[in-house]
C-alpha atoms as a PDB file:
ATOM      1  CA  UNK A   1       0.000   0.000   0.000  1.00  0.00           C
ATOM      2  CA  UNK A   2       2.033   2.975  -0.942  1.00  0.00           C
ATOM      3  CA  UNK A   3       1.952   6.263   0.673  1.00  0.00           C
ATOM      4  CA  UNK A   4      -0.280   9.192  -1.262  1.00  0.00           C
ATOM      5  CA  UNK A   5       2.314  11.625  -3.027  1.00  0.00           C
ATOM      6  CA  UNK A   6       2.323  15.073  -1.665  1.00  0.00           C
ATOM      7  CA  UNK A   7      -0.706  17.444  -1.514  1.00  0.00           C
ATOM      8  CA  UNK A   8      -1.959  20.276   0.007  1.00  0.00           C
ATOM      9  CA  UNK A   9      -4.233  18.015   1.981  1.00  0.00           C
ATOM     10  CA  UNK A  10      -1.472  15.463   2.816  1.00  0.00           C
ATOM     11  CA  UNK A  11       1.975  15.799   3.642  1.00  0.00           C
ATOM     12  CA  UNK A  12       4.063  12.999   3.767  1.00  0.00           C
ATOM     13  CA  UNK A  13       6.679  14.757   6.767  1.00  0.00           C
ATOM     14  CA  UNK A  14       3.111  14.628   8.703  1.00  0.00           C
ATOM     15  CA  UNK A  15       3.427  10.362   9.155  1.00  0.00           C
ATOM     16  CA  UNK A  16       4.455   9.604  12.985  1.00  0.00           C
ATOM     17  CA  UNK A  17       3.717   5.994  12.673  1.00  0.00           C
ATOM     18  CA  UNK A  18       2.087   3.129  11.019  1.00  0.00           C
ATOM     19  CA  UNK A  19       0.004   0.800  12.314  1.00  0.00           C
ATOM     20  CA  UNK A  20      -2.289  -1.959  11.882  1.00  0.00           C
ATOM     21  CA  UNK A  21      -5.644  -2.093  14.135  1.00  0.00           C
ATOM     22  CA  UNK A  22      -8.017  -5.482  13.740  1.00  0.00           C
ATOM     23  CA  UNK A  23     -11.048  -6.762  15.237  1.00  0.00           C
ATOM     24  CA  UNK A  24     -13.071  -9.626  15.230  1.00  0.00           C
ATOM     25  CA  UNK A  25     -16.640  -8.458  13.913  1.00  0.00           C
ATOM     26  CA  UNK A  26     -19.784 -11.119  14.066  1.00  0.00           C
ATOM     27  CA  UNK A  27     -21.725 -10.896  11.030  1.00  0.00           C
ATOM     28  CA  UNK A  28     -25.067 -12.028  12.396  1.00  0.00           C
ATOM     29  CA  UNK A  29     -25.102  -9.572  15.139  1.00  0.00           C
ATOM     30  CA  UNK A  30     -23.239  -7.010  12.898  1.00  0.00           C
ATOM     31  CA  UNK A  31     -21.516  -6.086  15.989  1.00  0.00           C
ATOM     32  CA  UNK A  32     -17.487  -6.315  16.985  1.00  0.00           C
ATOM     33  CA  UNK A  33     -16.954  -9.630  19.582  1.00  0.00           C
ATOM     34  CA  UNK A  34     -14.142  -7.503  21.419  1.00  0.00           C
ATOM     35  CA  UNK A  35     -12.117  -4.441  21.779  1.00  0.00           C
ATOM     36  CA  UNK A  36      -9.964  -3.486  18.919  1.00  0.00           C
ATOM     37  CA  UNK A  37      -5.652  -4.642  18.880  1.00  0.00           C
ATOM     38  CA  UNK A  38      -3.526  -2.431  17.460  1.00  0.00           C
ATOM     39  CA  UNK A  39       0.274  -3.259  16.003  1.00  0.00           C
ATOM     40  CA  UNK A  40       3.116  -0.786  15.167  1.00  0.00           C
ATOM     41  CA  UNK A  41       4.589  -1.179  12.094  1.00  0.00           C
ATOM     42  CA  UNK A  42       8.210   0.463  10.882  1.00  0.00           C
ATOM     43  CA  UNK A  43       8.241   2.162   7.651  1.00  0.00           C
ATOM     44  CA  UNK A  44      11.445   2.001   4.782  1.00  0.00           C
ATOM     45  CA  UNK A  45      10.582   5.072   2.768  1.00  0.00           C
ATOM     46  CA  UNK A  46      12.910   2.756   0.319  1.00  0.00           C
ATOM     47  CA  UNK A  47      10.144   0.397   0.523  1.00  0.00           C
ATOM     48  CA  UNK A  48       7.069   1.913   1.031  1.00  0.00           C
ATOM     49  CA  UNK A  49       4.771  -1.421   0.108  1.00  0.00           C
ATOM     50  CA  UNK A  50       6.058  -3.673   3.007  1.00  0.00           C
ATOM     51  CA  UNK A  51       4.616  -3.207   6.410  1.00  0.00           C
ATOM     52  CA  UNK A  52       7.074  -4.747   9.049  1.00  0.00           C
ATOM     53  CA  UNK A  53       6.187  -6.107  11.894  1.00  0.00           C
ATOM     54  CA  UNK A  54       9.683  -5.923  14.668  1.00  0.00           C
ATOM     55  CA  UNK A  55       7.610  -8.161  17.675  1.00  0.00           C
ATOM     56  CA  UNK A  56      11.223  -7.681  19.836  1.00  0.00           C
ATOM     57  CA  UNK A  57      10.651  -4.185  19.520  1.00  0.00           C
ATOM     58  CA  UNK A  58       7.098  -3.380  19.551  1.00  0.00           C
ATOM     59  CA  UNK A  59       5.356  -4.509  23.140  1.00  0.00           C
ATOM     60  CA  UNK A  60       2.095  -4.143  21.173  1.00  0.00           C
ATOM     61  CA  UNK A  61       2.574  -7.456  19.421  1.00  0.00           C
ATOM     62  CA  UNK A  62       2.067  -8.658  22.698  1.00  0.00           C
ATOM     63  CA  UNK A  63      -1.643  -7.799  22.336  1.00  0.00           C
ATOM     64  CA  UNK A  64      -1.938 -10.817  19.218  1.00  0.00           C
ATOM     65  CA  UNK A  65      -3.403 -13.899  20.685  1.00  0.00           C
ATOM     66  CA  UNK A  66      -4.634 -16.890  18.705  1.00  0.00           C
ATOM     67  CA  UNK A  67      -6.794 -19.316  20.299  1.00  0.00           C
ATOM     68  CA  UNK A  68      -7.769 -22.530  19.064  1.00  0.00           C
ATOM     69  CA  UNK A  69     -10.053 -25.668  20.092  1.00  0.00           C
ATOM     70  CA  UNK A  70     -10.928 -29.374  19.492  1.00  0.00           C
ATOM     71  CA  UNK A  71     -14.562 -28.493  19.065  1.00  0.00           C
ATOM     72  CA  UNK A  72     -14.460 -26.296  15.924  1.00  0.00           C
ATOM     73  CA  UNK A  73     -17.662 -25.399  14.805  1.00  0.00           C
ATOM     74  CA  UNK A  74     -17.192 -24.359  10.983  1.00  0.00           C
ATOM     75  CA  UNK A  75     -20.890 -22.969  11.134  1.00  0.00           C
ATOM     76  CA  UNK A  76     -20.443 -20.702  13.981  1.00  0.00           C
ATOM     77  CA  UNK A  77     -17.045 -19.704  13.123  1.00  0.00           C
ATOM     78  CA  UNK A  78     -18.181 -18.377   9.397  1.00  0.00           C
ATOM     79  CA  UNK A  79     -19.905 -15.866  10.883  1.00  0.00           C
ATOM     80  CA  UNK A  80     -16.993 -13.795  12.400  1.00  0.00           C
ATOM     81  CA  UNK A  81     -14.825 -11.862  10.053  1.00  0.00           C
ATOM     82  CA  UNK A  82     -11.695 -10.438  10.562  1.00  0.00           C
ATOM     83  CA  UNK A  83     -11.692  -6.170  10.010  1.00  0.00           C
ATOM     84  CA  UNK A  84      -8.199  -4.704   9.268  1.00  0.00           C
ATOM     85  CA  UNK A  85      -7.451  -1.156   8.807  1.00  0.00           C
ATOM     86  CA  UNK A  86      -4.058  -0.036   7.618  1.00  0.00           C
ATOM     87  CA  UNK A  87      -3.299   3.724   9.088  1.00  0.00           C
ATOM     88  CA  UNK A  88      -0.565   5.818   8.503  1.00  0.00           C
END
Protein backbone atom coordinates (compact mmCIF):
# COMPACT_ATOMS: atom_id res chain seq x y z
CA UNK A 1 0.00 0.00 0.00
CA UNK A 2 2.03 2.97 -0.94
CA UNK A 3 1.95 6.26 0.67
CA UNK A 4 -0.28 9.19 -1.26
CA UNK A 5 2.31 11.63 -3.03
CA UNK A 6 2.32 15.07 -1.67
CA UNK A 7 -0.71 17.44 -1.51
CA UNK A 8 -1.96 20.28 0.01
CA UNK A 9 -4.23 18.02 1.98
CA UNK A 10 -1.47 15.46 2.82
CA UNK A 11 1.98 15.80 3.64
CA UNK A 12 4.06 13.00 3.77
CA UNK A 13 6.68 14.76 6.77
CA UNK A 14 3.11 14.63 8.70
CA UNK A 15 3.43 10.36 9.16
CA UNK A 16 4.46 9.60 12.98
CA UNK A 17 3.72 5.99 12.67
CA UNK A 18 2.09 3.13 11.02
CA UNK A 19 0.00 0.80 12.31
CA UNK A 20 -2.29 -1.96 11.88
CA UNK A 21 -5.64 -2.09 14.14
CA UNK A 22 -8.02 -5.48 13.74
CA UNK A 23 -11.05 -6.76 15.24
CA UNK A 24 -13.07 -9.63 15.23
CA UNK A 25 -16.64 -8.46 13.91
CA UNK A 26 -19.78 -11.12 14.07
CA UNK A 27 -21.72 -10.90 11.03
CA UNK A 28 -25.07 -12.03 12.40
CA UNK A 29 -25.10 -9.57 15.14
CA UNK A 30 -23.24 -7.01 12.90
CA UNK A 31 -21.52 -6.09 15.99
CA UNK A 32 -17.49 -6.31 16.99
CA UNK A 33 -16.95 -9.63 19.58
CA UNK A 34 -14.14 -7.50 21.42
CA UNK A 35 -12.12 -4.44 21.78
CA UNK A 36 -9.96 -3.49 18.92
CA UNK A 37 -5.65 -4.64 18.88
CA UNK A 38 -3.53 -2.43 17.46
CA UNK A 39 0.27 -3.26 16.00
CA UNK A 40 3.12 -0.79 15.17
CA UNK A 41 4.59 -1.18 12.09
CA UNK A 42 8.21 0.46 10.88
CA UNK A 43 8.24 2.16 7.65
CA UNK A 44 11.44 2.00 4.78
CA UNK A 45 10.58 5.07 2.77
CA UNK A 46 12.91 2.76 0.32
CA UNK A 47 10.14 0.40 0.52
CA UNK A 48 7.07 1.91 1.03
CA UNK A 49 4.77 -1.42 0.11
CA UNK A 50 6.06 -3.67 3.01
CA UNK A 51 4.62 -3.21 6.41
CA UNK A 52 7.07 -4.75 9.05
CA UNK A 53 6.19 -6.11 11.89
CA UNK A 54 9.68 -5.92 14.67
CA UNK A 55 7.61 -8.16 17.68
CA UNK A 56 11.22 -7.68 19.84
CA UNK A 57 10.65 -4.18 19.52
CA UNK A 58 7.10 -3.38 19.55
CA UNK A 59 5.36 -4.51 23.14
CA UNK A 60 2.09 -4.14 21.17
CA UNK A 61 2.57 -7.46 19.42
CA UNK A 62 2.07 -8.66 22.70
CA UNK A 63 -1.64 -7.80 22.34
CA UNK A 64 -1.94 -10.82 19.22
CA UNK A 65 -3.40 -13.90 20.68
CA UNK A 66 -4.63 -16.89 18.70
CA UNK A 67 -6.79 -19.32 20.30
CA UNK A 68 -7.77 -22.53 19.06
CA UNK A 69 -10.05 -25.67 20.09
CA UNK A 70 -10.93 -29.37 19.49
CA UNK A 71 -14.56 -28.49 19.07
CA UNK A 72 -14.46 -26.30 15.92
CA UNK A 73 -17.66 -25.40 14.80
CA UNK A 74 -17.19 -24.36 10.98
CA UNK A 75 -20.89 -22.97 11.13
CA UNK A 76 -20.44 -20.70 13.98
CA UNK A 77 -17.05 -19.70 13.12
CA UNK A 78 -18.18 -18.38 9.40
CA UNK A 79 -19.90 -15.87 10.88
CA UNK A 80 -16.99 -13.79 12.40
CA UNK A 81 -14.83 -11.86 10.05
CA UNK A 82 -11.69 -10.44 10.56
CA UNK A 83 -11.69 -6.17 10.01
CA UNK A 84 -8.20 -4.70 9.27
CA UNK A 85 -7.45 -1.16 8.81
CA UNK A 86 -4.06 -0.04 7.62
CA UNK A 87 -3.30 3.72 9.09
CA UNK A 88 -0.57 5.82 8.50
Amino acid sequence: MPIPADTAQFQRTNIVKRLVRFALYDRTKQDFVHNTAQIVAEWNKGNEDLWVFNNEKYESLGQVIFRTTEKYDEPMMQRYAIILELCI
